[in-house]
PDB file of N, CA and C in Angstrom:
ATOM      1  N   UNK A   1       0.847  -1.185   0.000  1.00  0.00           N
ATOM      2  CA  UNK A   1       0.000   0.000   0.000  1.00  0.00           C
ATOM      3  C   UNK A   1       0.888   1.242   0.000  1.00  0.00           C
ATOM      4  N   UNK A   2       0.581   2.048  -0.616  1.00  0.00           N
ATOM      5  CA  UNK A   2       1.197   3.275  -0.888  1.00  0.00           C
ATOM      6  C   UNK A   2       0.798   4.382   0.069  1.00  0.00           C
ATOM      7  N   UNK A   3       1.513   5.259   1.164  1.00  0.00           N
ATOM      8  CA  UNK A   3       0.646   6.054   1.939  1.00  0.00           C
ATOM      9  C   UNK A   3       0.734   7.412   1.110  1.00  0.00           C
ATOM     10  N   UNK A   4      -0.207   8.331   1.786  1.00  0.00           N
ATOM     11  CA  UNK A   4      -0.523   9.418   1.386  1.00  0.00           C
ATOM     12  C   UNK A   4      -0.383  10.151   2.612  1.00  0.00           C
ATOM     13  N   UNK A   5      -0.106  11.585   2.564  1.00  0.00           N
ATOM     14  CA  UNK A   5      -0.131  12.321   3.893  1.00  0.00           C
ATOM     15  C   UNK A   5      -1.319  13.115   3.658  1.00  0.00           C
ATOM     16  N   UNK A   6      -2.246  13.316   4.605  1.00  0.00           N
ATOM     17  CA  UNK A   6      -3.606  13.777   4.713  1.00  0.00           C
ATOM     18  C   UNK A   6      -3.192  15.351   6.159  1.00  0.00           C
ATOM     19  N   UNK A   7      -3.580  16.415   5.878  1.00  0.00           N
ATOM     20  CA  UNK A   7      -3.605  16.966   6.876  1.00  0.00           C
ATOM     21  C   UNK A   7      -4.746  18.142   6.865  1.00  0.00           C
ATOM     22  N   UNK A   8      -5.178  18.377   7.883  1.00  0.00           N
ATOM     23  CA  UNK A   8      -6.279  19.638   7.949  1.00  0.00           C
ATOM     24  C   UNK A   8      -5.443  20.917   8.418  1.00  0.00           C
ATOM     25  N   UNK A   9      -6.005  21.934   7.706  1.00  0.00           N
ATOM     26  CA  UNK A   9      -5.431  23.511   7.959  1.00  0.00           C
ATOM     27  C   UNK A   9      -6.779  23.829   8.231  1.00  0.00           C
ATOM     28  N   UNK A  10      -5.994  25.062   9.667  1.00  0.00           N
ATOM     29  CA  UNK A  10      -7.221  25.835   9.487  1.00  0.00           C
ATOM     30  C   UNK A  10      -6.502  27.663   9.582  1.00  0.00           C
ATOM     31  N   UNK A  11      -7.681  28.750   9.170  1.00  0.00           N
ATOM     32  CA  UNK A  11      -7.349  29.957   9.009  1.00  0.00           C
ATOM     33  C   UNK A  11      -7.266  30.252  10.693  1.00  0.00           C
ATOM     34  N   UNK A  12      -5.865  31.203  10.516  1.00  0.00           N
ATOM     35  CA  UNK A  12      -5.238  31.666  11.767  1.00  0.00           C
ATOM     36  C   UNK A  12      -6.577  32.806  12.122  1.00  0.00           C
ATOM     37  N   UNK A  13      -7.230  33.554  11.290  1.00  0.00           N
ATOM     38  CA  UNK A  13      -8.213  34.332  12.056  1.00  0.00           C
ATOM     39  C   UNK A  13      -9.364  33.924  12.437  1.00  0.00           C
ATOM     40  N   UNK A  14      -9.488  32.473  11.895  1.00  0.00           N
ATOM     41  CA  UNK A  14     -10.739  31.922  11.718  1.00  0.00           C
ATOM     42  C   UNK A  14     -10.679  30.690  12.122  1.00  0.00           C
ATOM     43  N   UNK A  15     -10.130  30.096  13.089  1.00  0.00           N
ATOM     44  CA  UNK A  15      -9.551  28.887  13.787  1.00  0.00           C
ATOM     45  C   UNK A  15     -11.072  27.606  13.427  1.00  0.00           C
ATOM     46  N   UNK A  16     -12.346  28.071  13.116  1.00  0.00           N
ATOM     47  CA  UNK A  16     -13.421  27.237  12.758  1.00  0.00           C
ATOM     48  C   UNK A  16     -13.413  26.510  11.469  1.00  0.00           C
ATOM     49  N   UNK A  17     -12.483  27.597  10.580  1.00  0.00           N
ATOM     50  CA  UNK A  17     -12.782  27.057   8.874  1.00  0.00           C
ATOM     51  C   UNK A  17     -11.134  26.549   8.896  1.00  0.00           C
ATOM     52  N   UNK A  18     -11.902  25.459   8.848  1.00  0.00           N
ATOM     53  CA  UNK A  18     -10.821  24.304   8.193  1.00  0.00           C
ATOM     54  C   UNK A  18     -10.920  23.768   6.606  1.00  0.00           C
ATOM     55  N   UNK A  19     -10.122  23.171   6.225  1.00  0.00           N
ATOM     56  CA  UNK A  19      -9.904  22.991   4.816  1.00  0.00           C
ATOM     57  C   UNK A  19      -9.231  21.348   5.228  1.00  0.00           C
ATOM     58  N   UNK A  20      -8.968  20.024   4.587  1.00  0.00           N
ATOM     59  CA  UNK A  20      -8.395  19.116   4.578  1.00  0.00           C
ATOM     60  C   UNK A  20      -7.487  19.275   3.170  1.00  0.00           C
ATOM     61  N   UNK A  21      -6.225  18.653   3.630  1.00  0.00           N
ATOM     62  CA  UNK A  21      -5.369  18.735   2.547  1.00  0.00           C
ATOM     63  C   UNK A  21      -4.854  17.788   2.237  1.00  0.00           C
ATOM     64  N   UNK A  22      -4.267  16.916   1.058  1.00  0.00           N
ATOM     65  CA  UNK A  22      -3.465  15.869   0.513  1.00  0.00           C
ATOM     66  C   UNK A  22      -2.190  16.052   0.356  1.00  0.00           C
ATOM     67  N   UNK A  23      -1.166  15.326   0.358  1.00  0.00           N
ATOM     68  CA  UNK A  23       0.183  15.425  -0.309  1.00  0.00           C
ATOM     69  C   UNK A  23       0.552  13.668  -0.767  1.00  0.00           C
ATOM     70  N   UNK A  24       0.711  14.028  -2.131  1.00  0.00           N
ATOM     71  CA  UNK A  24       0.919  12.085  -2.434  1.00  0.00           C
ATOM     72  C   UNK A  24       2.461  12.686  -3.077  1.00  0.00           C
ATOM     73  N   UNK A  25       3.376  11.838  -1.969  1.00  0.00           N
ATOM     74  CA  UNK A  25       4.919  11.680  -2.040  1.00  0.00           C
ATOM     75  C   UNK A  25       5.583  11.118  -3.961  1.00  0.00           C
ATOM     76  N   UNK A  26       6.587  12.220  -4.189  1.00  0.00           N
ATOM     77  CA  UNK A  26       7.093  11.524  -5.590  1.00  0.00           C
ATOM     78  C   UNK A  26       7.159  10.318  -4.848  1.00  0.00           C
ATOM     79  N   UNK A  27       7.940   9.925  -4.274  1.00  0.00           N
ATOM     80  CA  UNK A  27       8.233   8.549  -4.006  1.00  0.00           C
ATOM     81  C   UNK A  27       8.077   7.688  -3.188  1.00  0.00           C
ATOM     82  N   UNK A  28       8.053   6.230  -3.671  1.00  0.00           N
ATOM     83  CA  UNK A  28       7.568   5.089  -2.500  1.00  0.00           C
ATOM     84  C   UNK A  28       7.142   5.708  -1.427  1.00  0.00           C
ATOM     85  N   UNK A  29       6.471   5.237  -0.922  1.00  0.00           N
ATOM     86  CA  UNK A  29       6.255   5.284   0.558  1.00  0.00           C
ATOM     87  C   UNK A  29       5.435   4.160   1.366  1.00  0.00           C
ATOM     88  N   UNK A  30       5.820   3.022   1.872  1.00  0.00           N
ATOM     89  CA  UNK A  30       5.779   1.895   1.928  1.00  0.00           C
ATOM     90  C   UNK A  30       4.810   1.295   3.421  1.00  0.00           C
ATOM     91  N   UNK A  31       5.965   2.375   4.445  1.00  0.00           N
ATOM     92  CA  UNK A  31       5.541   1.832   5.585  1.00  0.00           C
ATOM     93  C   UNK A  31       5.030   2.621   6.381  1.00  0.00           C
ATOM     94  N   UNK A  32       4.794   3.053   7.134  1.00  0.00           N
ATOM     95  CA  UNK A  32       3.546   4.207   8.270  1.00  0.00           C
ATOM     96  C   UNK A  32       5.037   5.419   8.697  1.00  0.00           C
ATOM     97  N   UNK A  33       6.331   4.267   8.819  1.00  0.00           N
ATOM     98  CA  UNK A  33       7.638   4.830   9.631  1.00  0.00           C
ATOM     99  C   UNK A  33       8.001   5.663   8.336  1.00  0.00           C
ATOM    100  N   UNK A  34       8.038   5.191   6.899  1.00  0.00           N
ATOM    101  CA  UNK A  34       8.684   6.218   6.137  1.00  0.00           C
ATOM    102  C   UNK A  34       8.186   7.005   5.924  1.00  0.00           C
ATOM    103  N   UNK A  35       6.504   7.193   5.822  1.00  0.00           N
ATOM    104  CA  UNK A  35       5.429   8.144   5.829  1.00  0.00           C
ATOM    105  C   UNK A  35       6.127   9.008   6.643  1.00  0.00           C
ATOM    106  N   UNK A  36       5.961   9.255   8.350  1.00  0.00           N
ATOM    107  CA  UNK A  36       6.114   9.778   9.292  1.00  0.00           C
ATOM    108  C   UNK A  36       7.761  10.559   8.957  1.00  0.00           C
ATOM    109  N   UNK A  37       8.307   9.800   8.208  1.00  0.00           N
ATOM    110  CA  UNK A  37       9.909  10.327   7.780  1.00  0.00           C
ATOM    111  C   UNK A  37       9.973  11.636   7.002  1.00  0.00           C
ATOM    112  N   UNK A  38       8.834  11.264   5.796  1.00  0.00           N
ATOM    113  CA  UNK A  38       8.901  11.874   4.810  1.00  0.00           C
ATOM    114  C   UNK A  38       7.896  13.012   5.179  1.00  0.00           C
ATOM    115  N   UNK A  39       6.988  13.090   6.055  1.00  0.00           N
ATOM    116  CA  UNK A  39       5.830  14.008   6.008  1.00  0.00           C
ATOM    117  C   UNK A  39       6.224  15.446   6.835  1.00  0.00           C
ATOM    118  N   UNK A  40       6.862  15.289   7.881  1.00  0.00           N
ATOM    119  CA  UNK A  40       7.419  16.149   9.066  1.00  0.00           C
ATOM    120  C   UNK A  40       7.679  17.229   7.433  1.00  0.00           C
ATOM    121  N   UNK A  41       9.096  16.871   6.718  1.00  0.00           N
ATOM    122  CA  UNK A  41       9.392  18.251   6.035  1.00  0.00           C
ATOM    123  C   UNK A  41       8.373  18.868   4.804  1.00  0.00           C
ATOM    124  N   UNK A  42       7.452  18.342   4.769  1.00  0.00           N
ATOM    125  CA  UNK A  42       6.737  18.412   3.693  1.00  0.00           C
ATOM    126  C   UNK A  42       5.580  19.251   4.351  1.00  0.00           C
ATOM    127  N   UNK A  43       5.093  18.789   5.987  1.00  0.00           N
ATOM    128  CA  UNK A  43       4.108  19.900   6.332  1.00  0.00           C
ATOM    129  C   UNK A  43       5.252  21.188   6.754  1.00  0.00           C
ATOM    130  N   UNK A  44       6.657  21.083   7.332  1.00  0.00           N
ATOM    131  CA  UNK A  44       7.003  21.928   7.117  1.00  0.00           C
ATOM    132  C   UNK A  44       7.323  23.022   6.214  1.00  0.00           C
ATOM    133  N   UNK A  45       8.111  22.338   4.999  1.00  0.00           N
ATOM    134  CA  UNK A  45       7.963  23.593   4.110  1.00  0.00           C
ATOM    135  C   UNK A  45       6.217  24.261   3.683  1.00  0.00           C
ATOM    136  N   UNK A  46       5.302  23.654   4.268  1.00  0.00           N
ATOM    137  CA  UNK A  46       3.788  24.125   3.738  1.00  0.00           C
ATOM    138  C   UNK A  46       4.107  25.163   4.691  1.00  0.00           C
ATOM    139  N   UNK A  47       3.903  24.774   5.707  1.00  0.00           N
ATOM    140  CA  UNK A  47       3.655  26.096   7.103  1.00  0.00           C
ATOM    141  C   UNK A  47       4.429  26.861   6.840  1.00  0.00           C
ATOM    142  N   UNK A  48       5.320  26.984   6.210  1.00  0.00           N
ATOM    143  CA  UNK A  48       6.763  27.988   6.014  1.00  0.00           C
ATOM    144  C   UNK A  48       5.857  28.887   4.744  1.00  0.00           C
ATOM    145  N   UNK A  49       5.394  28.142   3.646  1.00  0.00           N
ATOM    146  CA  UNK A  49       4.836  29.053   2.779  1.00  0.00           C
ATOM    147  C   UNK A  49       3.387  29.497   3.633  1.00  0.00           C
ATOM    148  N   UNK A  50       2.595  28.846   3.871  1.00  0.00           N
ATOM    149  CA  UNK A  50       1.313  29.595   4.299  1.00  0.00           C
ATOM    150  C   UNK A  50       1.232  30.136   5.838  1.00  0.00           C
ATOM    151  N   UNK A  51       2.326  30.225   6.327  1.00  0.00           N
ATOM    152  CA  UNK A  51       1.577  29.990   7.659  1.00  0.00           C
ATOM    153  C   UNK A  51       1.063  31.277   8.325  1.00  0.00           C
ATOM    154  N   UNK A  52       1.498  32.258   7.446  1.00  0.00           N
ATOM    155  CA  UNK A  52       1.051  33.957   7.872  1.00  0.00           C
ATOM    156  C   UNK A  52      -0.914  33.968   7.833  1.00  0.00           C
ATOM    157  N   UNK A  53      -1.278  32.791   7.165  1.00  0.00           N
ATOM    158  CA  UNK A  53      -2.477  32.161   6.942  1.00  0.00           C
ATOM    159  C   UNK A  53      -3.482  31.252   7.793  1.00  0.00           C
ATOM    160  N   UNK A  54      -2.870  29.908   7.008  1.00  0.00           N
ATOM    161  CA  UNK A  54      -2.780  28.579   7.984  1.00  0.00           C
ATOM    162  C   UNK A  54      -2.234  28.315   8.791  1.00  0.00           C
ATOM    163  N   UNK A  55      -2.374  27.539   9.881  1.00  0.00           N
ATOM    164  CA  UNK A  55      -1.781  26.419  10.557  1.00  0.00           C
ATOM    165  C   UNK A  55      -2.205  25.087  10.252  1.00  0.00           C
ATOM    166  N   UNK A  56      -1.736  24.427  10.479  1.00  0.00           N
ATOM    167  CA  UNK A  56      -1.369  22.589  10.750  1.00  0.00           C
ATOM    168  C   UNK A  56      -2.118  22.539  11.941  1.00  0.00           C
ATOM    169  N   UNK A  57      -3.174  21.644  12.108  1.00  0.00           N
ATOM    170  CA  UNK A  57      -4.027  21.086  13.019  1.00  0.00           C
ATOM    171  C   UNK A  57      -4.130  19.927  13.386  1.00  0.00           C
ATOM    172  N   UNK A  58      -3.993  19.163  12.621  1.00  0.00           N
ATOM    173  CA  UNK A  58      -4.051  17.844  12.279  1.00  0.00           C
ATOM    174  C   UNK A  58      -3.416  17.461  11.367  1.00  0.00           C
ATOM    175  N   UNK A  59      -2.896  15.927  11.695  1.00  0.00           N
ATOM    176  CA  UNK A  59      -2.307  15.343  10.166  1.00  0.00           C
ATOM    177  C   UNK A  59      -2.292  13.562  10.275  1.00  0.00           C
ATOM    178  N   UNK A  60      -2.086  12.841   9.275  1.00  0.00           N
ATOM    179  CA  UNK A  60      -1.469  11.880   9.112  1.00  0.00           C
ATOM    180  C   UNK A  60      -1.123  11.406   8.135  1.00  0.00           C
ATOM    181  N   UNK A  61      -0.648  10.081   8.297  1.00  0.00           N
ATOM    182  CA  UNK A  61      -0.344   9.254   6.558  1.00  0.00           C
ATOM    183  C   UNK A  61      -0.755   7.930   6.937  1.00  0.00           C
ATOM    184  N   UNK A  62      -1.426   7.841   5.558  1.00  0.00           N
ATOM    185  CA  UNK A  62      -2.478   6.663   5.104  1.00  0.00           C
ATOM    186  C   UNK A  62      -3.118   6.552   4.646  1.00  0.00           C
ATOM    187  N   UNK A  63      -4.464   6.104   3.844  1.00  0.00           N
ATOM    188  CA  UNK A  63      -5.291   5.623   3.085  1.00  0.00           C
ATOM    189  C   UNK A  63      -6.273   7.498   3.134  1.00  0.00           C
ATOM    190  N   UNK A  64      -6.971   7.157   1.889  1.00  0.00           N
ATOM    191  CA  UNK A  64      -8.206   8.506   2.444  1.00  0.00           C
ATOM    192  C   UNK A  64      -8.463   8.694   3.501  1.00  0.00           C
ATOM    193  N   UNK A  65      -8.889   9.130   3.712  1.00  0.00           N
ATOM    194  CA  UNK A  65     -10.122   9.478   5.307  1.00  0.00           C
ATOM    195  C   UNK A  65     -11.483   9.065   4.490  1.00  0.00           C
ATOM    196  N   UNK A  66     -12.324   8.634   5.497  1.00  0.00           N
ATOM    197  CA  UNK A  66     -13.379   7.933   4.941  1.00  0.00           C
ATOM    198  C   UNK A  66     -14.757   8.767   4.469  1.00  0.00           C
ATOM    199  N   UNK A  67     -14.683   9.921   5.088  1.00  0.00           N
ATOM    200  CA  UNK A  67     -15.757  10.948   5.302  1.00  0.00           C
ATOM    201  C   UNK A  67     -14.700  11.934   4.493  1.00  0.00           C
ATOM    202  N   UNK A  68     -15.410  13.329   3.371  1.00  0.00           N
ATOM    203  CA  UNK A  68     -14.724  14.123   3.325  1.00  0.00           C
ATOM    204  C   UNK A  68     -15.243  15.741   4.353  1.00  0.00           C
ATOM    205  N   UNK A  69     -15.441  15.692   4.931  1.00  0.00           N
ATOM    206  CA  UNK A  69     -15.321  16.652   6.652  1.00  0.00           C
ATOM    207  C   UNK A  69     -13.974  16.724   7.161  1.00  0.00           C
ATOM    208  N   UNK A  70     -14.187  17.336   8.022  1.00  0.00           N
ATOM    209  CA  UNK A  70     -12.838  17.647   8.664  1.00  0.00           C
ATOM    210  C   UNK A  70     -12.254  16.427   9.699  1.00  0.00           C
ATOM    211  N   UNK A  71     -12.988  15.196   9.590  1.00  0.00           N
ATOM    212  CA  UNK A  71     -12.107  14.467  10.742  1.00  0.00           C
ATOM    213  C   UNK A  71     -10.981  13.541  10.141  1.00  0.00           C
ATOM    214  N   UNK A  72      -9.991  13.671  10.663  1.00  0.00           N
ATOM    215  CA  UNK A  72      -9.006  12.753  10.052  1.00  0.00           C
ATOM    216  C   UNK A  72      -8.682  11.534  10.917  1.00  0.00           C
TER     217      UNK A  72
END
């Protein structure tokens, strides 16, 4: 199975409106541990571009989320 990193942002003035977000890795990503390897710099450089905006609320890596709402 291939993971995906799934994370929810929400607006810094507006801490209610959330948005869910995807990131599917150029490469492999095999096991939950390389997920977790690979995801740390990837929500980082996001927060680095948006974060005068967004924040990072939530996150993980793995399959969809089953509902598209905000629960991950």
């Amino acid at each position: 199975m291939l993971y995906g990193l799934y994370f929810l942002t929400c607006l810094v003035a507006n801490p209610t409106h959330c948005v869910m977000r995807v990131h599917r890795f150029s490469e492999d990503v095999l096991t939950p541990q390389q997920c977790l390897a690979v995801a740390q710099p990837q929500m980082a450089a996001w927060q680095a571009q948006h974060g005068d905006r967004w924040r990072i609320a939530k996150f993980r890596c793995g399959s969809p989320p089953k509902d598209d709402g905000t629960r991950i």
